[in-house]
PDB file of N, CA and C in Angstrom:
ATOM      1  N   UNK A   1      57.350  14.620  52.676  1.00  0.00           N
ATOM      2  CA  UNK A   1      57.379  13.581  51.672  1.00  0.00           C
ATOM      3  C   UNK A   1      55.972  13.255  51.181  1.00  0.00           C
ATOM      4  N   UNK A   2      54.925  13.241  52.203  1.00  0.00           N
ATOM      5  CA  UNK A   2      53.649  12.940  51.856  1.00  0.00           C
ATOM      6  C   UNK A   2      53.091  13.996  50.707  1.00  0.00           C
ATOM      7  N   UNK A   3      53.301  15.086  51.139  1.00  0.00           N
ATOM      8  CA  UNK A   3      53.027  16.318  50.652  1.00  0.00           C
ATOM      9  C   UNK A   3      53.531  16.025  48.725  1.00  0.00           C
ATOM     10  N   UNK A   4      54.829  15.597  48.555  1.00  0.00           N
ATOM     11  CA  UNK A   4      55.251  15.756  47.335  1.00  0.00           C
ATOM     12  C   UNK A   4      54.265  14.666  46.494  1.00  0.00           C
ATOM     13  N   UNK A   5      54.773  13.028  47.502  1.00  0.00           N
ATOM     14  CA  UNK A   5      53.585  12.356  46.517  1.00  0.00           C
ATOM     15  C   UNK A   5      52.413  12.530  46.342  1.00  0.00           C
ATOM     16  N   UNK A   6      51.577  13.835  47.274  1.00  0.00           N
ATOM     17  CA  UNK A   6      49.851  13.763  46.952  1.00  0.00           C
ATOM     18  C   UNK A   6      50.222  14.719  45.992  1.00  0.00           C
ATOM     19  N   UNK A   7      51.246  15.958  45.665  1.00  0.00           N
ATOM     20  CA  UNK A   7      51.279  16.611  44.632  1.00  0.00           C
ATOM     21  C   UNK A   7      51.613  16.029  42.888  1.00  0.00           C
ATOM     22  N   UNK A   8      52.277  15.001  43.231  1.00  0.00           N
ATOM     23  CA  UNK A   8      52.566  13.814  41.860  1.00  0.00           C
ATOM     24  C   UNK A   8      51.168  13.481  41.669  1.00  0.00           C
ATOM     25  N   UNK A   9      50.546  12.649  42.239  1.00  0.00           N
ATOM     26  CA  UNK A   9      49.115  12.679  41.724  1.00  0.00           C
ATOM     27  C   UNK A   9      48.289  13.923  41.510  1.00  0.00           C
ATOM     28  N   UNK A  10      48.235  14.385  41.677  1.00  0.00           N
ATOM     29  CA  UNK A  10      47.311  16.001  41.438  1.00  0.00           C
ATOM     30  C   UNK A  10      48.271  16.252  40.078  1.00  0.00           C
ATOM     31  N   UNK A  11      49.329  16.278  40.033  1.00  0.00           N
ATOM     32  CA  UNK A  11      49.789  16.683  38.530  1.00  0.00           C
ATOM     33  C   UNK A  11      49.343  15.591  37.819  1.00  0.00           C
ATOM     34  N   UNK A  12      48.871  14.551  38.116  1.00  0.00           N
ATOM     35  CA  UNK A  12      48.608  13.394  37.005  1.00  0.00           C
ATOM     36  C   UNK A  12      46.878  13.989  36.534  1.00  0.00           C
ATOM     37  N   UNK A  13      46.153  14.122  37.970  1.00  0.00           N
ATOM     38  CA  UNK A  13      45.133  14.389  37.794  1.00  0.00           C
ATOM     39  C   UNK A  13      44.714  15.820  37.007  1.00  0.00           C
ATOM     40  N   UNK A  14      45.412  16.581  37.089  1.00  0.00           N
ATOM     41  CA  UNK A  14      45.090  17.895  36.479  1.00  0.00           C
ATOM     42  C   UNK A  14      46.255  17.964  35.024  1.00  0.00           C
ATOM     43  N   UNK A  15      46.703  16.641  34.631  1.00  0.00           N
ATOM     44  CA  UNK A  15      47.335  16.581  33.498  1.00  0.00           C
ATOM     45  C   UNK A  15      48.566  17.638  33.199  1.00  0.00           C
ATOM     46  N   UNK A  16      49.231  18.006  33.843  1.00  0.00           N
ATOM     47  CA  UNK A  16      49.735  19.268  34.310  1.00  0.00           C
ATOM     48  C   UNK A  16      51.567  18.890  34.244  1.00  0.00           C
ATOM     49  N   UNK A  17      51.930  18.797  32.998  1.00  0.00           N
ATOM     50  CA  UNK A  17      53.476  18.345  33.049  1.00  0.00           C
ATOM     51  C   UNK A  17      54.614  19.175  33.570  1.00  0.00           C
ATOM     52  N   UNK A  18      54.041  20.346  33.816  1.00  0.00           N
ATOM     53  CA  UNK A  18      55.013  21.379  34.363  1.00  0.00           C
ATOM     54  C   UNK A  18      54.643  21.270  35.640  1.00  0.00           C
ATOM     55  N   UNK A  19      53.808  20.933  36.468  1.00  0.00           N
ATOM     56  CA  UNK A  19      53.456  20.956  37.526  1.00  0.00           C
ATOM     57  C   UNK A  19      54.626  19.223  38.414  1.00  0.00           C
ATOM     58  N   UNK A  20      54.144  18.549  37.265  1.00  0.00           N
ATOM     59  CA  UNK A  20      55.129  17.448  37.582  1.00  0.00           C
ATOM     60  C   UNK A  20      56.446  17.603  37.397  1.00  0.00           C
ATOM     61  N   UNK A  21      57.062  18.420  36.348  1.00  0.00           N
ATOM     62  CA  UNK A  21      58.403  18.745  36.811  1.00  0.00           C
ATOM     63  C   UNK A  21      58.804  19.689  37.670  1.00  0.00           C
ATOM     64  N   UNK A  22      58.029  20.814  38.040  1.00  0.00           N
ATOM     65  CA  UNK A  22      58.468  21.295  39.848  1.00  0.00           C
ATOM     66  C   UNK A  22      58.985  20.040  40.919  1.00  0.00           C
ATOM     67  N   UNK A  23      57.954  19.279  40.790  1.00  0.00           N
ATOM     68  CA  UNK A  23      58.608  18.038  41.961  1.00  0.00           C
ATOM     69  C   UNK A  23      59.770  17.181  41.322  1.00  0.00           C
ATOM     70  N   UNK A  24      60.024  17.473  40.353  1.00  0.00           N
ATOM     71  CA  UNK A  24      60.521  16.159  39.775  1.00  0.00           C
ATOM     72  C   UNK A  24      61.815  16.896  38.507  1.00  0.00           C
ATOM     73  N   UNK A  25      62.177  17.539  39.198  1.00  0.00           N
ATOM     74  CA  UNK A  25      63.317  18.425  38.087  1.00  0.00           C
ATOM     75  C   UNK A  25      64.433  17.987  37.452  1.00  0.00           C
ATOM     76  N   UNK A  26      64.900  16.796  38.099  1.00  0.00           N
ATOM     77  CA  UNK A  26      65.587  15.799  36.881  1.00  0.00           C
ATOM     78  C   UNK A  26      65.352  14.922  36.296  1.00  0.00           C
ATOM     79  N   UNK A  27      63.800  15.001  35.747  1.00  0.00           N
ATOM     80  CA  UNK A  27      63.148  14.004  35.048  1.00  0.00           C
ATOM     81  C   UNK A  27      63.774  14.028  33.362  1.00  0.00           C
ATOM     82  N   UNK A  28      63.981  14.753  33.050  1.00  0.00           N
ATOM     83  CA  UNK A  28      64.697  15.194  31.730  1.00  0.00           C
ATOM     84  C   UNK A  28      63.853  14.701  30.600  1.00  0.00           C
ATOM     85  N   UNK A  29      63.959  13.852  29.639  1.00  0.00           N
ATOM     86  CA  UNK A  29      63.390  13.194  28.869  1.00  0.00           C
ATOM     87  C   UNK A  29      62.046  13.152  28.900  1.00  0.00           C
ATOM     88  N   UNK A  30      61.512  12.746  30.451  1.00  0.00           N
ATOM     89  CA  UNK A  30      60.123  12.054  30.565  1.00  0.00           C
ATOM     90  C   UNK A  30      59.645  12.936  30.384  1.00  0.00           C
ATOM     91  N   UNK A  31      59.790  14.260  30.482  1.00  0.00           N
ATOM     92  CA  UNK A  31      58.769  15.764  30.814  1.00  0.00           C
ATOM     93  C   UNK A  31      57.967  15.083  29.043  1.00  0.00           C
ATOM     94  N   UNK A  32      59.178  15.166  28.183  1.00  0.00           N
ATOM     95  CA  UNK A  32      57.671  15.266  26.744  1.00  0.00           C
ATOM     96  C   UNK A  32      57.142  13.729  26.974  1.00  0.00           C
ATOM     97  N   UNK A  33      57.654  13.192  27.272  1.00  0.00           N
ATOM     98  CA  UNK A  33      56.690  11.797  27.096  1.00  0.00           C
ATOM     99  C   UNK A  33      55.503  12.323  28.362  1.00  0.00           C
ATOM    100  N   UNK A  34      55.617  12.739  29.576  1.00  0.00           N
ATOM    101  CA  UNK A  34      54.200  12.900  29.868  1.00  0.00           C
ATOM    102  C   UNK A  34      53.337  13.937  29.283  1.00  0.00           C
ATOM    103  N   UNK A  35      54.311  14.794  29.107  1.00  0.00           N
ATOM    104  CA  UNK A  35      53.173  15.819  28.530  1.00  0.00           C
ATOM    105  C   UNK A  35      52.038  15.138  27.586  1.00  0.00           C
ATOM    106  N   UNK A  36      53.002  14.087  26.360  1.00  0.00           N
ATOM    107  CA  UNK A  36      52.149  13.901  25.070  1.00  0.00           C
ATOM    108  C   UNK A  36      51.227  12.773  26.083  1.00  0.00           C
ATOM    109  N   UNK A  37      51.477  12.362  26.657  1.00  0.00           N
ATOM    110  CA  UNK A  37      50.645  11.291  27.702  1.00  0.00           C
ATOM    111  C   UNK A  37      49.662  11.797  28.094  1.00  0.00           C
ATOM    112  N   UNK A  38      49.611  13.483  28.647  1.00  0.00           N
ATOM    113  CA  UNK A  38      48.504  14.143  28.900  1.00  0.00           C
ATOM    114  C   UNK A  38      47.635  14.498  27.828  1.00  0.00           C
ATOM    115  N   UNK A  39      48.405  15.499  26.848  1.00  0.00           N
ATOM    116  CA  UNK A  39      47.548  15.738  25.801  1.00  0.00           C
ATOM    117  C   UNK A  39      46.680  14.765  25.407  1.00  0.00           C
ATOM    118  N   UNK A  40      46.859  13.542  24.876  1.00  0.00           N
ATOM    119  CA  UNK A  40      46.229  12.488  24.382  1.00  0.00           C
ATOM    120  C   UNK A  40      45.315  11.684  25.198  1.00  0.00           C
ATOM    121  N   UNK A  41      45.236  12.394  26.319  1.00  0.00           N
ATOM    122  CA  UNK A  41      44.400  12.113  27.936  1.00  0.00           C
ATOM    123  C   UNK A  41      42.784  12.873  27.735  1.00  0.00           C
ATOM    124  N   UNK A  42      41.589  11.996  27.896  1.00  0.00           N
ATOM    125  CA  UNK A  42      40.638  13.349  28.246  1.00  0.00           C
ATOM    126  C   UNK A  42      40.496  13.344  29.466  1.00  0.00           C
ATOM    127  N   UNK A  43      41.015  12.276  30.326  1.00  0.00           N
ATOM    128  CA  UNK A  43      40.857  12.381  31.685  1.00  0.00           C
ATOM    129  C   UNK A  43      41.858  11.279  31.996  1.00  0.00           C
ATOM    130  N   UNK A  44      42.463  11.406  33.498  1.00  0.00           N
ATOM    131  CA  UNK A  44      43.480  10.690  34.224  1.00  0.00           C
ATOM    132  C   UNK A  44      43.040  10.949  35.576  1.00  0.00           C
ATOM    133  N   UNK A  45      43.365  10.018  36.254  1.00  0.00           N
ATOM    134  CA  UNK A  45      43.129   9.749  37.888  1.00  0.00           C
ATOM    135  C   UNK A  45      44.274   8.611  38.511  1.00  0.00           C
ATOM    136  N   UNK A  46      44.953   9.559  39.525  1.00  0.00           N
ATOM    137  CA  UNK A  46      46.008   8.479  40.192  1.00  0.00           C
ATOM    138  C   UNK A  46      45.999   8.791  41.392  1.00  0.00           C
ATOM    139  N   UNK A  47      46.031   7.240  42.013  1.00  0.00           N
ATOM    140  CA  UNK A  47      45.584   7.450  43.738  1.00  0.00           C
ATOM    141  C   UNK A  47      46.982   6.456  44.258  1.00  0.00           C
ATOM    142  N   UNK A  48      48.026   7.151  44.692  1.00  0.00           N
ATOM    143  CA  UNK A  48      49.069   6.659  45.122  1.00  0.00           C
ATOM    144  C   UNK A  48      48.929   6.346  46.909  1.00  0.00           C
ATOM    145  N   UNK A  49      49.183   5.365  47.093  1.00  0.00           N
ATOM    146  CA  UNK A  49      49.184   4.997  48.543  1.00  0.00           C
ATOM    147  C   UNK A  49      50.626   4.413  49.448  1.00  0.00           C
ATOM    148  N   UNK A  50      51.054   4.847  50.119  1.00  0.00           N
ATOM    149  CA  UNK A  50      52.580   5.323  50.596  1.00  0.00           C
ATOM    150  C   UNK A  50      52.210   3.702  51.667  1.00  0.00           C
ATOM    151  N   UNK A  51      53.211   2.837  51.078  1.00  0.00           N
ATOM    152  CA  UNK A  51      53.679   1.739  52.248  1.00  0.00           C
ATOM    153  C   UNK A  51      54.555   1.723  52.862  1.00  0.00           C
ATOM    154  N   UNK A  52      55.694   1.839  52.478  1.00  0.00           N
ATOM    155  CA  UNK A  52      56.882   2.343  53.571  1.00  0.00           C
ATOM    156  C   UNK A  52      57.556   3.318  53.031  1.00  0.00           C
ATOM    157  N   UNK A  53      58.798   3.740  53.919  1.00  0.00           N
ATOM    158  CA  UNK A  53      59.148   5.317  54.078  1.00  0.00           C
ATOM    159  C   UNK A  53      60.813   4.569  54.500  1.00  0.00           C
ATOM    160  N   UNK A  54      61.380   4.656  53.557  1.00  0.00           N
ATOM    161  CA  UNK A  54      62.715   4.864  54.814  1.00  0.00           C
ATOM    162  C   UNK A  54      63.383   5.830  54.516  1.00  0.00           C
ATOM    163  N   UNK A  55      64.117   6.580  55.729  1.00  0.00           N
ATOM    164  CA  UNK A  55      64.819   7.898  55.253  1.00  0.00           C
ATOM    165  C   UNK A  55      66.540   7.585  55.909  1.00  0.00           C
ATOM    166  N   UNK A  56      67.556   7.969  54.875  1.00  0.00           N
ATOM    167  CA  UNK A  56      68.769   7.807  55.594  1.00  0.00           C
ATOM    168  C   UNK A  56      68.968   8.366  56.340  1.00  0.00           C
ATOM    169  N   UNK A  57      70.288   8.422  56.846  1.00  0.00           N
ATOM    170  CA  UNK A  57      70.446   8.466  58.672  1.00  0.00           C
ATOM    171  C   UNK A  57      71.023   9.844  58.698  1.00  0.00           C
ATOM    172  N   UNK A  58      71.606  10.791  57.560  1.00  0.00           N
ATOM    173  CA  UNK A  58      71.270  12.143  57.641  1.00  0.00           C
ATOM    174  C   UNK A  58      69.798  12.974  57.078  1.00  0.00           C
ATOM    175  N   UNK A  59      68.642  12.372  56.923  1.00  0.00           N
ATOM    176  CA  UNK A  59      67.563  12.930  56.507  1.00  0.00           C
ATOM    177  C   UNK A  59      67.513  13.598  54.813  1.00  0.00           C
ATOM    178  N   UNK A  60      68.525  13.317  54.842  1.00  0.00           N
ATOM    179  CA  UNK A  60      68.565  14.271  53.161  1.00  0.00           C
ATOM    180  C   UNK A  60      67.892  13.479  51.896  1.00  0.00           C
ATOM    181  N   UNK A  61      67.620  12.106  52.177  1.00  0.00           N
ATOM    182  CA  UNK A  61      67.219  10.997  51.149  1.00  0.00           C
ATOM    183  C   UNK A  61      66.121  10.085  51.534  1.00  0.00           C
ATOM    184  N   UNK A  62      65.443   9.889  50.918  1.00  0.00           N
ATOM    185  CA  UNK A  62      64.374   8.952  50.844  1.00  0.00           C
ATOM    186  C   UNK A  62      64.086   8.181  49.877  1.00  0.00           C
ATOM    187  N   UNK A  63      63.284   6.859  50.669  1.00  0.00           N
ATOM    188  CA  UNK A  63      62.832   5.783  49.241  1.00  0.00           C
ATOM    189  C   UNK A  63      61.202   5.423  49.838  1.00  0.00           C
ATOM    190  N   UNK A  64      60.450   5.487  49.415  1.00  0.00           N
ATOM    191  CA  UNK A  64      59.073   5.772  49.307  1.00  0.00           C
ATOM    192  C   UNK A  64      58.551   4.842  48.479  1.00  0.00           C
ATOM    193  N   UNK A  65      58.429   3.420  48.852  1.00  0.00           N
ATOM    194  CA  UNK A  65      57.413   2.574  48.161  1.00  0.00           C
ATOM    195  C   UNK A  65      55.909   2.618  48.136  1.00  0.00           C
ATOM    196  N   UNK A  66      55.460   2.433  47.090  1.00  0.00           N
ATOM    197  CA  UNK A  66      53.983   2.963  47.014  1.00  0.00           C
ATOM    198  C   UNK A  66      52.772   1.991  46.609  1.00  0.00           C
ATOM    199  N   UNK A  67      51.918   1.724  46.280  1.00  0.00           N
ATOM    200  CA  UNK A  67      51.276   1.083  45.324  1.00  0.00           C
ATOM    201  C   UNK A  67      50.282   2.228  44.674  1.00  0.00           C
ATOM    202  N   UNK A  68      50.635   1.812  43.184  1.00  0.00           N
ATOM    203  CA  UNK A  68      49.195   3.372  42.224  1.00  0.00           C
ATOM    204  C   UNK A  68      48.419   2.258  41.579  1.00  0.00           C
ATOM    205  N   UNK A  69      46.991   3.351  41.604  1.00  0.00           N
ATOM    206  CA  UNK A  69      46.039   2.846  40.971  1.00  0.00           C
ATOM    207  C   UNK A  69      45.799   4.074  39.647  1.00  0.00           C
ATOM    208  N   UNK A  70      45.778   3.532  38.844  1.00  0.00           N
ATOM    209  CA  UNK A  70      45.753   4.714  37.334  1.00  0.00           C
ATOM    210  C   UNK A  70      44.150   4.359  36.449  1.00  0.00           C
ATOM    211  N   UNK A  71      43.371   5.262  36.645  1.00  0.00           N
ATOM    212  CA  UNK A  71      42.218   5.629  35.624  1.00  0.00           C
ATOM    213  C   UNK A  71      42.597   6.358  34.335  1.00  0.00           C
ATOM    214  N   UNK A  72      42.788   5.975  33.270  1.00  0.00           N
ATOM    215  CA  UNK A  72      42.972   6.600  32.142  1.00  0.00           C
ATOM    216  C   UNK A  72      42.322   6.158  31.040  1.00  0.00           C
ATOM    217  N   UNK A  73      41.702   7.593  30.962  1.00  0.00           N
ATOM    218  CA  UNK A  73      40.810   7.678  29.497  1.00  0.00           C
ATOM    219  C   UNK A  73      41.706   8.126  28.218  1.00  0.00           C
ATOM    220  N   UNK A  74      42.245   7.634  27.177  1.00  0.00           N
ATOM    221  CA  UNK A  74      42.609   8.536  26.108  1.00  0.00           C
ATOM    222  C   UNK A  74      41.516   9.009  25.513  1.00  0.00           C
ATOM    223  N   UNK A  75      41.680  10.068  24.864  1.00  0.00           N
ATOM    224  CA  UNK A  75      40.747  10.675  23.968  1.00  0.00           C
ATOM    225  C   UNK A  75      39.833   9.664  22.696  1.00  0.00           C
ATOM    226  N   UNK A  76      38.647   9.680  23.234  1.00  0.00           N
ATOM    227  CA  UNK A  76      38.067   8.829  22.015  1.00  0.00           C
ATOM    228  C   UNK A  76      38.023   7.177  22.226  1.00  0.00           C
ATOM    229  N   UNK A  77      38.241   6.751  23.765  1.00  0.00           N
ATOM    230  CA  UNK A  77      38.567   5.227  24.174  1.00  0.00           C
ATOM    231  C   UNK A  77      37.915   5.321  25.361  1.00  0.00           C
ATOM    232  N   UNK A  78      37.731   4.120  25.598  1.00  0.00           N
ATOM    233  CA  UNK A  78      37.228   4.036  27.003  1.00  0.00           C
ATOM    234  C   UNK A  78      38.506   3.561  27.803  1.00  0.00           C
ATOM    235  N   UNK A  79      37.715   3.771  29.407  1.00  0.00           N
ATOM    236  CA  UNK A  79      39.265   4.346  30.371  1.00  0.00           C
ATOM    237  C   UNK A  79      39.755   2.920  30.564  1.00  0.00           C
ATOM    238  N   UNK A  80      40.914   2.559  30.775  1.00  0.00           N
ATOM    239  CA  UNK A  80      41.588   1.848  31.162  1.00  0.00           C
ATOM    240  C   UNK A  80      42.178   1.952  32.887  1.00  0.00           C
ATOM    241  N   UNK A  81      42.215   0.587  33.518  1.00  0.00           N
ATOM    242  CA  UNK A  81      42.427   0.723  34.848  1.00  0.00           C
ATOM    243  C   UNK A  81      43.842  -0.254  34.858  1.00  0.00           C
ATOM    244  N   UNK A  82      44.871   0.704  35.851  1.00  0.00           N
ATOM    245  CA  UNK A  82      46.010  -0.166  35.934  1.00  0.00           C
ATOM    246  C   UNK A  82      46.226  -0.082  37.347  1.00  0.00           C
ATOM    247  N   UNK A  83      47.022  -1.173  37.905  1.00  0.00           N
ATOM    248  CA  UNK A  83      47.460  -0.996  39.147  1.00  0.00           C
ATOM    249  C   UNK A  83      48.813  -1.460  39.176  1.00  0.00           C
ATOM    250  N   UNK A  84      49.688  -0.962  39.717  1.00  0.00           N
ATOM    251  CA  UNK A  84      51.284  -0.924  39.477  1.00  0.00           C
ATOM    252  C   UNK A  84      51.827  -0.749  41.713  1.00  0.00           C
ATOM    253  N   UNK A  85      53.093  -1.041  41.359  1.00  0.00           N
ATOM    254  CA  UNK A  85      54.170  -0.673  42.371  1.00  0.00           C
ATOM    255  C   UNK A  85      55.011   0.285  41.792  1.00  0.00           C
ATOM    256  N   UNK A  86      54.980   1.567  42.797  1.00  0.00           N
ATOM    257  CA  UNK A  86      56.255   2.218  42.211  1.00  0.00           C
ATOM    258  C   UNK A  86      56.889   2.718  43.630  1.00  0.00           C
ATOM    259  N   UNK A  87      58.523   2.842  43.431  1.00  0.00           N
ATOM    260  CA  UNK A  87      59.280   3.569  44.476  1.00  0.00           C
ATOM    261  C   UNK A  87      59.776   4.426  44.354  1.00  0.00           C
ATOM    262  N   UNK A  88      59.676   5.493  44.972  1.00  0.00           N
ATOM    263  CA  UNK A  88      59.720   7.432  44.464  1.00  0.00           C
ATOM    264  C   UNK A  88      61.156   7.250  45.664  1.00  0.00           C
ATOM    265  N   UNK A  89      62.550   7.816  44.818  1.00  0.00           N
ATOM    266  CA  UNK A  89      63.738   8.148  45.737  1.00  0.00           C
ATOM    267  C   UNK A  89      63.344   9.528  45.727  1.00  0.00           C
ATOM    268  N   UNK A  90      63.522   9.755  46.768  1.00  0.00           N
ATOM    269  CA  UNK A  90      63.453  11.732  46.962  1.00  0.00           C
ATOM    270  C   UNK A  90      64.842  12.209  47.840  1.00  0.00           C
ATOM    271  N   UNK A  91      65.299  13.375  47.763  1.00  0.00           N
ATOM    272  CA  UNK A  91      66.401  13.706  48.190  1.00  0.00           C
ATOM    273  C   UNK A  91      65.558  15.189  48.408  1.00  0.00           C
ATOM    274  N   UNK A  92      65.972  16.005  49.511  1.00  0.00           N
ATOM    275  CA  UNK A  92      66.082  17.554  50.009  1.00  0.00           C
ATOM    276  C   UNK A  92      66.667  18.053  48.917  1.00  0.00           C
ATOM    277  N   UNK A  93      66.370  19.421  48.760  1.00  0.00           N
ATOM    278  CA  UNK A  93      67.168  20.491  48.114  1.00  0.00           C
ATOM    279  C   UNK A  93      66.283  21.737  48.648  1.00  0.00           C
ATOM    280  N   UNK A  94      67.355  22.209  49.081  1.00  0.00           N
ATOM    281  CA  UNK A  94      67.102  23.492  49.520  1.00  0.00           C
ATOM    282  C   UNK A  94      66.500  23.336  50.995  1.00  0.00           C
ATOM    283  N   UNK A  95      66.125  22.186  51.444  1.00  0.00           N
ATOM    284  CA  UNK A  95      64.964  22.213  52.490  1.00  0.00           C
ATOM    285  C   UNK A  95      63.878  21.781  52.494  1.00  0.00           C
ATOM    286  N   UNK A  96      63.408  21.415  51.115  1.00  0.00           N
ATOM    287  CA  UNK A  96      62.319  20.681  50.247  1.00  0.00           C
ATOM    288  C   UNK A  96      62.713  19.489  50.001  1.00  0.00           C
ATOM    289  N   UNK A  97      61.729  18.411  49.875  1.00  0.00           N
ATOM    290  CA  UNK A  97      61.706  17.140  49.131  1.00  0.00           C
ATOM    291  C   UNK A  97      61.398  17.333  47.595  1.00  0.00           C
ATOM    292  N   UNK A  98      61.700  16.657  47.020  1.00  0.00           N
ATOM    293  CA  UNK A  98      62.010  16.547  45.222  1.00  0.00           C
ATOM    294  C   UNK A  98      61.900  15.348  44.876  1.00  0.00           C
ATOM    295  N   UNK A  99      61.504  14.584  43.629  1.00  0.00           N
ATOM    296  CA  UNK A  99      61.698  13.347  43.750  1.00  0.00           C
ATOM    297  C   UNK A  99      62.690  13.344  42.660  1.00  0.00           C
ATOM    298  N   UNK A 100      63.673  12.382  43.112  1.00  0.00           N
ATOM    299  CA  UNK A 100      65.043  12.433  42.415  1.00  0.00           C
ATOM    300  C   UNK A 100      64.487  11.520  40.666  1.00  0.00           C
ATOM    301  N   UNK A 101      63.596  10.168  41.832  1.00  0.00           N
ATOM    302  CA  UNK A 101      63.658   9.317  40.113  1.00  0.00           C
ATOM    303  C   UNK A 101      62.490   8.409  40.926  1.00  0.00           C
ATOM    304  N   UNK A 102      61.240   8.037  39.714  1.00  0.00           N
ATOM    305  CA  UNK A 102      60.475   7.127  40.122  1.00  0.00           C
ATOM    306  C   UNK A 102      60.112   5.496  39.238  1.00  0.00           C
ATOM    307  N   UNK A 103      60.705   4.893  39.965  1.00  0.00           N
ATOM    308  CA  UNK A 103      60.627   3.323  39.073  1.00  0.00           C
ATOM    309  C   UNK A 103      59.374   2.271  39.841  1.00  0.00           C
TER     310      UNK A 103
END
């Protein structure tokens, strides 16, 4: 699980929308909204920090509360700093964690 959310940030950081839908394959919609989120990016930085973990009682599901910190420069602006709560549900497939949906 750790593994997927340090890879969600590294796709934020390397602006990388296909990289974020490997982890995140029923994101549907959001894929173009981040992409154009990236493009319009000259730089992004997200440092997600994992507070609790609970996993159901067959292992197949998870809810992963977090707190992010977001550096974002758009192109031609100076960077903006946000700090948010988000909770990443992840479910197995295949043997892998995935993140199902992040609010």
């Amino acid at each position: 699980m750790r593994d997927v959310i340090g890879k969600y940030a590294q796709a934020f950081d390397d602006k990388n929308a296909d990289a974020l839908r490997q982890l995140w394959p029923s994101m549907g919609e959001k894929y173009a909204e981040y992409k154009k989120s990236f493009d319009n990016a000259k730089a992004q930085h997200l440092e997600v920090t994992i507070q609790t973990v609970q996993i159901s009682d067959d292992g197949q599901q998870a809810t992963v509360a977090t707190s992010v910190m977001t550096n974002y420069t758009p192109k031609g602006s100076k960077m903006m700093k946000r700090s948010d709560q988000a909770q990443f549900d992840l479910v197995k497939q295949n043997g892998t964690w995935v993140i199902r949906n992040v609010r």
